[in-house]
Protein backbone atom coordinates (compact mmCIF):
# COMPACT_ATOMS: atom_id res chain seq x y z
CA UNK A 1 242.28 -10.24 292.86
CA UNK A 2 238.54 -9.93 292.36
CA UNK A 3 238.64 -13.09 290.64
CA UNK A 4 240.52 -15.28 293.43
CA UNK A 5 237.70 -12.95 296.03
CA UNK A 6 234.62 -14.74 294.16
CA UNK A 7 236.55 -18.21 293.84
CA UNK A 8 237.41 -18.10 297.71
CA UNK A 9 233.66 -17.01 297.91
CA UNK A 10 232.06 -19.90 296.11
CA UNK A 11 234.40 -22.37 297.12
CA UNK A 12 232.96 -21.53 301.02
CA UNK A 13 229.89 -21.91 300.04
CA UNK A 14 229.41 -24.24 297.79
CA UNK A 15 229.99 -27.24 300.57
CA UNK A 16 227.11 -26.06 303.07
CA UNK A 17 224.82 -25.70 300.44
CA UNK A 18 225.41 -29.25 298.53
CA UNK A 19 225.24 -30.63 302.38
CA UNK A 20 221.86 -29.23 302.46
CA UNK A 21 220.64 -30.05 299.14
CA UNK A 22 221.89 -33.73 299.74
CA UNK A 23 219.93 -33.76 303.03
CA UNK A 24 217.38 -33.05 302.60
CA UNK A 25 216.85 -35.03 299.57
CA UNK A 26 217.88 -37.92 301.20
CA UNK A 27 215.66 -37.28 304.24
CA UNK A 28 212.79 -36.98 301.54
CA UNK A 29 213.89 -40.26 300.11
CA UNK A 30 213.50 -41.87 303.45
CA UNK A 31 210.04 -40.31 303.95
CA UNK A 32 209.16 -41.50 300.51
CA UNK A 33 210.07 -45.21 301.21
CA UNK A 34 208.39 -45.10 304.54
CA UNK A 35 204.73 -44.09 302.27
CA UNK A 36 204.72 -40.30 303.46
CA UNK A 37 204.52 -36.91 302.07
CA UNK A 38 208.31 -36.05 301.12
CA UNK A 39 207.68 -32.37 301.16
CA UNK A 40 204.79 -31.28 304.11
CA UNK A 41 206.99 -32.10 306.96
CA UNK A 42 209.10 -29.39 305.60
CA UNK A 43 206.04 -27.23 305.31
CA UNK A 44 204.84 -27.74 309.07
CA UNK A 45 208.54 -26.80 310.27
CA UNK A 46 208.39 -23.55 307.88
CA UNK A 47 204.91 -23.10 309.44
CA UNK A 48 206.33 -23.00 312.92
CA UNK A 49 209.05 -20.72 312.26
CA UNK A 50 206.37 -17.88 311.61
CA UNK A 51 204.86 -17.99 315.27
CA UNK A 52 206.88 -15.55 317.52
CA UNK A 53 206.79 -17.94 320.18
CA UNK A 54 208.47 -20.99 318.18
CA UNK A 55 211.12 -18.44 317.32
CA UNK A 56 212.28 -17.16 320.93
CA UNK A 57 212.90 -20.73 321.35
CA UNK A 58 214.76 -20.96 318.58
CA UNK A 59 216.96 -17.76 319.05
CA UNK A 60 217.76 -19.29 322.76
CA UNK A 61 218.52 -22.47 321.92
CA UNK A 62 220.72 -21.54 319.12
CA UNK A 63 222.82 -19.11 321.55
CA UNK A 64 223.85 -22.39 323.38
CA UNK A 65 224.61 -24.35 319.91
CA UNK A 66 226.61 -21.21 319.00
CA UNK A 67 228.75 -21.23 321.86
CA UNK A 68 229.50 -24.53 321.66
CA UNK A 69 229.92 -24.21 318.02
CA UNK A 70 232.83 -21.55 318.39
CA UNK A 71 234.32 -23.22 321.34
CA UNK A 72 234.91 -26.51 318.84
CA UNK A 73 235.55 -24.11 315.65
CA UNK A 74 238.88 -23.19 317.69
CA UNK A 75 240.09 -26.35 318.49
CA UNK A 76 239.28 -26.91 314.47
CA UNK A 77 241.30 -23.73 313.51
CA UNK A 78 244.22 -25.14 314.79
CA UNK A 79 243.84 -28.57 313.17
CA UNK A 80 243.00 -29.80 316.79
CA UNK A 81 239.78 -31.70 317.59
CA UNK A 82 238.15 -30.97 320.92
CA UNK A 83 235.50 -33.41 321.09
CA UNK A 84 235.09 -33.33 325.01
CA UNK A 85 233.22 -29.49 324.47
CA UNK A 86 230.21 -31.53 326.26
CA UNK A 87 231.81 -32.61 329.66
CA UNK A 88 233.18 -29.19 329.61
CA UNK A 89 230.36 -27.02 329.45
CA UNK A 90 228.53 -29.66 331.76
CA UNK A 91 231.11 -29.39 334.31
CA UNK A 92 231.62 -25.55 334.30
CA UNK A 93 227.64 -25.16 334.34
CA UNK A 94 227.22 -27.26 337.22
CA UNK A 95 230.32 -25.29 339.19
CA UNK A 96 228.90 -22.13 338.69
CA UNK A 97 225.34 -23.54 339.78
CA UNK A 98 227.11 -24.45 342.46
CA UNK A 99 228.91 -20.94 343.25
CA UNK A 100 225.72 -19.03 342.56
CA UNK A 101 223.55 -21.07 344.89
CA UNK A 102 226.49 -20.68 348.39
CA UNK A 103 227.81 -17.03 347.18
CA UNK A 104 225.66 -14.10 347.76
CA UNK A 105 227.44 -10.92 346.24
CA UNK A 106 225.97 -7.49 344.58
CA UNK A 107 224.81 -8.52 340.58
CA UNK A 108 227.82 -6.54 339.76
CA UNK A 109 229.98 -8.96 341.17
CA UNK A 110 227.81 -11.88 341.87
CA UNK A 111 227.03 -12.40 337.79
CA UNK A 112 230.69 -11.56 336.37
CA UNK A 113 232.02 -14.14 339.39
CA UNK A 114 229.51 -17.35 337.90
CA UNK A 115 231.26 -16.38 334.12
CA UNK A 116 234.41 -16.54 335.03
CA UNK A 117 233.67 -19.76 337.44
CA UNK A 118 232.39 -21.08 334.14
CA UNK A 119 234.90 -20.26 332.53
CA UNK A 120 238.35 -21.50 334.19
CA UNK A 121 236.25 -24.56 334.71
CA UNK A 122 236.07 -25.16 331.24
CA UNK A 123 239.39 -23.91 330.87
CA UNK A 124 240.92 -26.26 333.23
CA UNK A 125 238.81 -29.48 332.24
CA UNK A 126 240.45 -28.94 328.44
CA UNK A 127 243.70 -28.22 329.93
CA UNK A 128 244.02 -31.68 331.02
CA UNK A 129 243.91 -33.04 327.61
CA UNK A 130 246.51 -30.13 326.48
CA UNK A 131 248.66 -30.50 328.94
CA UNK A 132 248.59 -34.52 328.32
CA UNK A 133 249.11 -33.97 324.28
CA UNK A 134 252.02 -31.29 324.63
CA UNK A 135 253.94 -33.23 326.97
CA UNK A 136 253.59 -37.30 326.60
CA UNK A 137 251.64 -36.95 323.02
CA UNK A 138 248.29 -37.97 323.93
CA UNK A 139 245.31 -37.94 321.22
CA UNK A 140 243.36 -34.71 322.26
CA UNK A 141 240.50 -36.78 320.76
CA UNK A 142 241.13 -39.78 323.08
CA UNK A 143 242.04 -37.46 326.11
CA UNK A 144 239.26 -35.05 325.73
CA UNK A 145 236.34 -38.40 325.37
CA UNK A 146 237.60 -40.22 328.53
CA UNK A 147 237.14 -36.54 330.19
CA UNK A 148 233.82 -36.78 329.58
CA UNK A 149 233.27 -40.05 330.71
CA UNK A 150 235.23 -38.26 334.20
CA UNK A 151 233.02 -35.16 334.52
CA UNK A 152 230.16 -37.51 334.34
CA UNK A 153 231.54 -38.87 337.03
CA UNK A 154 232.56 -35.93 339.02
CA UNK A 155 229.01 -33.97 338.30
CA UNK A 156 227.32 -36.98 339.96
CA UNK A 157 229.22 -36.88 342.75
CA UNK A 158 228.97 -33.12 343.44
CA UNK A 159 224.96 -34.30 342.98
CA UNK A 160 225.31 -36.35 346.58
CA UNK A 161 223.11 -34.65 349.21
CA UNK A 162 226.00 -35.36 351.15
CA UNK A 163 228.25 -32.75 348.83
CA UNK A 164 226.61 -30.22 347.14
CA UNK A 165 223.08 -31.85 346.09
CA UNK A 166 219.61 -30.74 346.89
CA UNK A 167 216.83 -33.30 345.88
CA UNK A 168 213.97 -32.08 344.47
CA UNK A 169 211.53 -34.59 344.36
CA UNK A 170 213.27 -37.34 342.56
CA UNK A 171 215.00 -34.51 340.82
CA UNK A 172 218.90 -33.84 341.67
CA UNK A 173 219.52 -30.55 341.71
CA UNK A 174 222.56 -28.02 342.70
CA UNK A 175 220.09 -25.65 344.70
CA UNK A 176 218.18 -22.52 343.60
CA UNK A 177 221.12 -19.80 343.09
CA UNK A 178 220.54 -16.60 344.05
CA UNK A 179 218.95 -13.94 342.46
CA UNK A 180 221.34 -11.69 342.71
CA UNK A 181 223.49 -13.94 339.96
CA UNK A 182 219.64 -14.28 337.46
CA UNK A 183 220.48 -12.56 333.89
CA UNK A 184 217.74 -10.68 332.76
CA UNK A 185 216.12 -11.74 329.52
CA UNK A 186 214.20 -9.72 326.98
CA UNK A 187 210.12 -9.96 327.41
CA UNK A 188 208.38 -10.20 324.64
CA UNK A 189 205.21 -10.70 326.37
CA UNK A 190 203.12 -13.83 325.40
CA UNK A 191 206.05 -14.84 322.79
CA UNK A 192 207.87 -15.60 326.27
CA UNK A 193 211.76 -14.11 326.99
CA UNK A 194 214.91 -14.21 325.49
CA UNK A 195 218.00 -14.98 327.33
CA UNK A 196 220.05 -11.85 328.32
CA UNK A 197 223.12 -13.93 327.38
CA UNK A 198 222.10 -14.23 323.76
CA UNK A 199 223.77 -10.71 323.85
CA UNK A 200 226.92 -12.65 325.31
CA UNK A 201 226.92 -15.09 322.60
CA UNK A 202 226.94 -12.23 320.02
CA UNK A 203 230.14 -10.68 321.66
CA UNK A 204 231.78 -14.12 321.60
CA UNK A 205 231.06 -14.36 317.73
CA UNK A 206 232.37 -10.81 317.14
CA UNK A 207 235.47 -11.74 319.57
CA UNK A 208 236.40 -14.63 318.09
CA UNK A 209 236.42 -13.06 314.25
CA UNK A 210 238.55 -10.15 315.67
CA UNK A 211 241.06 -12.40 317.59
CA UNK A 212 241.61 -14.52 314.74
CA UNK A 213 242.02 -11.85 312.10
CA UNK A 214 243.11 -9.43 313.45
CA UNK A 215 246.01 -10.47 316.12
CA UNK A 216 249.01 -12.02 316.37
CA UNK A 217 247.31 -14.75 318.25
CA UNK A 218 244.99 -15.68 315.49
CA UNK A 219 247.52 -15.63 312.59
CA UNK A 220 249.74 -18.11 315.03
CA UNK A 221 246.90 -19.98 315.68
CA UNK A 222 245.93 -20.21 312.19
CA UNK A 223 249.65 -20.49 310.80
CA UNK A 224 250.27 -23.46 313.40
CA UNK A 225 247.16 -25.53 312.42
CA UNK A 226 247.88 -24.68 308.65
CA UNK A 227 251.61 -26.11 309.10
CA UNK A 228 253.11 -26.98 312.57
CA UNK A 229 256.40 -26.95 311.05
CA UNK A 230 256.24 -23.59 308.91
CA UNK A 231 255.22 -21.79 312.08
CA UNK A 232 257.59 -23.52 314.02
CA UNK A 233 260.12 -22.31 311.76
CA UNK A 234 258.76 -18.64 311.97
CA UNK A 235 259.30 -18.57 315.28
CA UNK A 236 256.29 -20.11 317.31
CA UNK A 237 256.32 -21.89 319.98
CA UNK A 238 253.49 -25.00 318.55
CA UNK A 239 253.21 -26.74 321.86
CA UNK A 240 252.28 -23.35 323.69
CA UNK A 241 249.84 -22.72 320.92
CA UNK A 242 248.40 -26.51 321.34
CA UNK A 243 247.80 -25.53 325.29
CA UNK A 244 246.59 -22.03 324.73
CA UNK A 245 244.08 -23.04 321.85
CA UNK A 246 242.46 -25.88 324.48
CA UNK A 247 242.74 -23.75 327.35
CA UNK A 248 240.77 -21.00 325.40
CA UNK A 249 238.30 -23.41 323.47
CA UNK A 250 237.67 -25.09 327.01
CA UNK A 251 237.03 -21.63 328.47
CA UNK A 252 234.93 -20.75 325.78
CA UNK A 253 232.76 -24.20 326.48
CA UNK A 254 232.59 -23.46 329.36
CA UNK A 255 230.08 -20.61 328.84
CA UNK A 256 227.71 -22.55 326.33
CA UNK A 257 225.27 -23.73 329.29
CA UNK A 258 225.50 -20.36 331.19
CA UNK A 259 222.54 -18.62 328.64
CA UNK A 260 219.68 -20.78 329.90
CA UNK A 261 221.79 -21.64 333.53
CA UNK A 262 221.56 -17.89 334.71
CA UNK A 263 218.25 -17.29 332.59
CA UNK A 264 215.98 -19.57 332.68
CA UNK A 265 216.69 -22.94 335.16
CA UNK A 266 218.74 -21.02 338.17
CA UNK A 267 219.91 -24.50 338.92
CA UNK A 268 221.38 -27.31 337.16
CA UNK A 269 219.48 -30.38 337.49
CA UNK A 270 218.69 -33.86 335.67
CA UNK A 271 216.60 -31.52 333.56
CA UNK A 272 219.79 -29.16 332.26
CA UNK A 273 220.13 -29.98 328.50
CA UNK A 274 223.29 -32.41 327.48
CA UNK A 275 224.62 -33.29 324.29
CA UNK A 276 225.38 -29.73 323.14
CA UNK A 277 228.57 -30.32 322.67
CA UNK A 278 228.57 -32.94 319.98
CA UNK A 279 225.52 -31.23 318.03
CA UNK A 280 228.29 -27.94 318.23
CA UNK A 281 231.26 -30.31 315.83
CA UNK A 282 228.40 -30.64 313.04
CA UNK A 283 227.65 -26.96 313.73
CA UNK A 284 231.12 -25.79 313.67
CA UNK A 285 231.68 -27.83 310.22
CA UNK A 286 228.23 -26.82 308.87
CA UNK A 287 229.40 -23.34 309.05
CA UNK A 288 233.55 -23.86 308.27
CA UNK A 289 234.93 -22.52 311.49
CA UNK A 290 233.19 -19.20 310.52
CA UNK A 291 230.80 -16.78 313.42
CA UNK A 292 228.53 -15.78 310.75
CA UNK A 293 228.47 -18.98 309.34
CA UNK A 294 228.32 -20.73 312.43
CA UNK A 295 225.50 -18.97 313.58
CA UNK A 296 223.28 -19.69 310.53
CA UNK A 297 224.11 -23.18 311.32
CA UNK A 298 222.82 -22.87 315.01
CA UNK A 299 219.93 -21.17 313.69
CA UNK A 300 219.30 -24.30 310.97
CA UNK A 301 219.49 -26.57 314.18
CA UNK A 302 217.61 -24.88 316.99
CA UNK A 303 214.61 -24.69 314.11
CA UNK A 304 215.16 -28.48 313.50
CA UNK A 305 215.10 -29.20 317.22
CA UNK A 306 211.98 -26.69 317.72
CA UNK A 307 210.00 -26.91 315.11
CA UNK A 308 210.09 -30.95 314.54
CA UNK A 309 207.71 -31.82 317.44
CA UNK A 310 204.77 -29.99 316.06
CA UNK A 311 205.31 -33.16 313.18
CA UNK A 312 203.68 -35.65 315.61
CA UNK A 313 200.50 -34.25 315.19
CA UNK A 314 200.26 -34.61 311.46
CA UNK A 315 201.48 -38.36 311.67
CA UNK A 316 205.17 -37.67 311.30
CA UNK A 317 207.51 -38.65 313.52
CA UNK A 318 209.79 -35.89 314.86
CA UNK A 319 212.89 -38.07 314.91
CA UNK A 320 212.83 -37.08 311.47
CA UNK A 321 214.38 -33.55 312.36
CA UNK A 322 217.39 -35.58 314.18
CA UNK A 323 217.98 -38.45 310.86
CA UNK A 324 218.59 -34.69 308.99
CA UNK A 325 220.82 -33.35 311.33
CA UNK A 326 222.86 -36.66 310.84
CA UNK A 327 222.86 -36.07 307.47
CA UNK A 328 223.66 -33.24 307.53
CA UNK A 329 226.95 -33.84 308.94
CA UNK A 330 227.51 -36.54 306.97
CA UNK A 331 227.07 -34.80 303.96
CA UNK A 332 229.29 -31.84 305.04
CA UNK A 333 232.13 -34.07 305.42
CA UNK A 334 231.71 -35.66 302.19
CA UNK A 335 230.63 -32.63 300.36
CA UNK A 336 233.73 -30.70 301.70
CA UNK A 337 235.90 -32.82 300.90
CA UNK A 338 234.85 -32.73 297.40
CA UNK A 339 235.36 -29.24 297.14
CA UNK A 340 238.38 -28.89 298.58
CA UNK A 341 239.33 -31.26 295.81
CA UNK A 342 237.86 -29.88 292.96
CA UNK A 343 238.97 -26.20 294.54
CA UNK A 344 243.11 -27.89 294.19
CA UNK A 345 242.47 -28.70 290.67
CA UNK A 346 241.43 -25.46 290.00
CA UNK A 347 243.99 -24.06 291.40
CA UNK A 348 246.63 -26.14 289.74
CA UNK A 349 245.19 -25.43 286.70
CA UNK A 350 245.17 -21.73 287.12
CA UNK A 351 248.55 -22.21 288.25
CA UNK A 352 249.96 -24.49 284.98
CA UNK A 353 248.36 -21.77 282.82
CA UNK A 354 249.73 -19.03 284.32
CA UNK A 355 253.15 -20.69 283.82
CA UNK A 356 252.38 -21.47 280.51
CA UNK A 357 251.68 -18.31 279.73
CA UNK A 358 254.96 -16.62 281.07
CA UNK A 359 256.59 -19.60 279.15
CA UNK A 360 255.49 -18.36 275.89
CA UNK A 361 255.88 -14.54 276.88
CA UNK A 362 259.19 -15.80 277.82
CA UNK A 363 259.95 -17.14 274.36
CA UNK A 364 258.76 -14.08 272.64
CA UNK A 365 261.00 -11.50 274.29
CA UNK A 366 263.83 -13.59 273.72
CA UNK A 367 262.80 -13.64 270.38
CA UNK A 368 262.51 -10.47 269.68
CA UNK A 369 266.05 -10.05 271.07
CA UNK A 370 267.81 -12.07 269.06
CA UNK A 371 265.98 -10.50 265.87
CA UNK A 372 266.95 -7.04 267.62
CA UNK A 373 270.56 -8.34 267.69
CA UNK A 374 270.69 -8.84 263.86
């Protein structure tokens, strides 16, 4: 048992850490054919990881990376692959922008009201692509992009001074919300504050191990995206478990913008960071579906997206931060794939001398019999 503990072990993380290796060496060959230093980049991001100021920023972005991260790591756990995480969070940020800025309630109630705004918006938006895959057999994949494409749509509508919009400036903004519904961060003096929802995004980690490993939920969840028709056969229901894993990875999207939405901007503008959602699939695979690995990942990539622009005042571009973050997923895919391979032929091996081995303890007892039987 120990054995099959430190194969399952190695075989987990052997694929992060040949993604890494690979690249970074291939981001060092790039630097190399370009006529620059292959390894002080690296040392200038290192560098900036030691200043307590670089690594609030880090520690908040990565709470919106993780979020994201876990959101997509559900859809992944049951073999599903919910690509529109961006329009989702998007969406439900700028909703509960919009419900913090016209409601006025208690922080008791006001801040507990703009999470779960954020969250049956995200809910809902995945829904749609759920409801369309259980019921006519639509692609989540191709459901879940064109819904992006819509909340684009719909978020710049609700932007019309006409409809919810405030301009600021040239900026377009959903209004200043009201303090009552501002999280509380954690000073740290001239290092700046952390986001009180980092705090949330821990609890969503632990959550999400528990639910998953510890219910009846999770093992359906993981039994249906293992084998639709083994759990089908055990008794679940796989469409409801197609709906309920979008409905809860679009609910837990939804709360990926809500860290630096209640702590830091208090609106949602032009300004409000996009893209989160696609950095949180190459997240999600850099850490296999896993909270603790997962967050290691978000860590890896808020330090890459924090650390790199300090690199364009030693005559290195900080683009090269994002051509290793492509890599990276690249080589994830590639270098899990391997193992999963080379983990089967293991296994079959173990397997075909296992049998062997009863085979020939086979052959001896009935051996023995027959001399016995003389």
């Amino acid at each position: 048992m120990k054995k099959f503990d430190k194969e399952r072990l190695l075989l987990a993380v052997a694929g992060p850490v040949i993604a890494l290796v690979v690249a970074v060496a291939l981001t060092s060959v790039v630097l190399i054919s370009s006529g620059k230093n292959p390894i002080e980049p690296y040392t200038i991001m290192f560098e900036q990881a030691s200043f307590s100021d670089i690594q609030v920023l880090i520690i908040n972005q990565a709470s919106l990376y993780y979020i994201a991260a876990l959101a997509v790591a559900i859809g992944f756990r049951m073999n599903l692959f919910n690509i529109g995480v961006d329009g989702q969070y998007q969406l439900a940020a700028m909703m509960a922008a919009i419900v913090g800025a016209h409601v006025a309630l208690p922080a008791a109630f006001q801040i507990p009201l703009l999470l779960l705004t954020a969250v049956f918006t995200g809910a809902f938006w995945a829904g749609i692509a759920g409801v369309l895959k259980v019921t006519r057999g639509v692609s989540e994949v191709v459901a879940t992009i064109m819904l992006n494409a819509i909340a684009t749509s719909v978020i710049a509508y609700l932007w019309l001074p006409s409809v919810f919009g405030v301009k600021v400036g040239n900026n377009s903004t959903t209004g200043e919300m009201h303090a009552s519904g501002w999280v509380p961060g954690f000073d740290l003096g001239a290092a700046g504050e952390i986001y009180g929802l980092v705090v949330l995004a821990a609890l969503l980690g632990i959550g999400y191990w528990i639910v998953l490993n510890r219910t009846r939920f999770g093992f359906d969840l993981r039994a249906s995206g293992a084998s639709e028709t083994a759990a089908a056969a055990s008794g679940v229901n796989p469409k409801r478990m197609v709906l309920t894993a979008m409905l809860v990875s679009g609910g837990m999207a939804g709360l990926a913008g809500l860290p630096i939405l209640l702590g830091a901007t208090h609106t949602f503008s032009l300004n409000f960071p996009t893209g989160i959602g696609f950095l949180g699939i190459g997240i999600a695979l850099l850490g296999r579906n896993s909270p603790v690995g997962i967050a290691f990942a978000a860590l890896l990539w808020a330090w890459l997206d924090k650390a790199s622009p300090e690199l364009d005042f030693h005559g290195y571009d900080k683009e090269i931060a994002v051509i290793m973050q492509g890599l990276i997923v690249i080589a994830v895919v590639v270098s899990y794939e391997a193992v999963r391979e080379w983990g089967l032929r293991r296994q079959q091996r173990r397997v075909g001398a296992e049998l062997a081995a009863g085979h020939v303890l086979g052959a001896a007892n009935n051996t023995e019999k027959e001399v016995a039987g003389r």
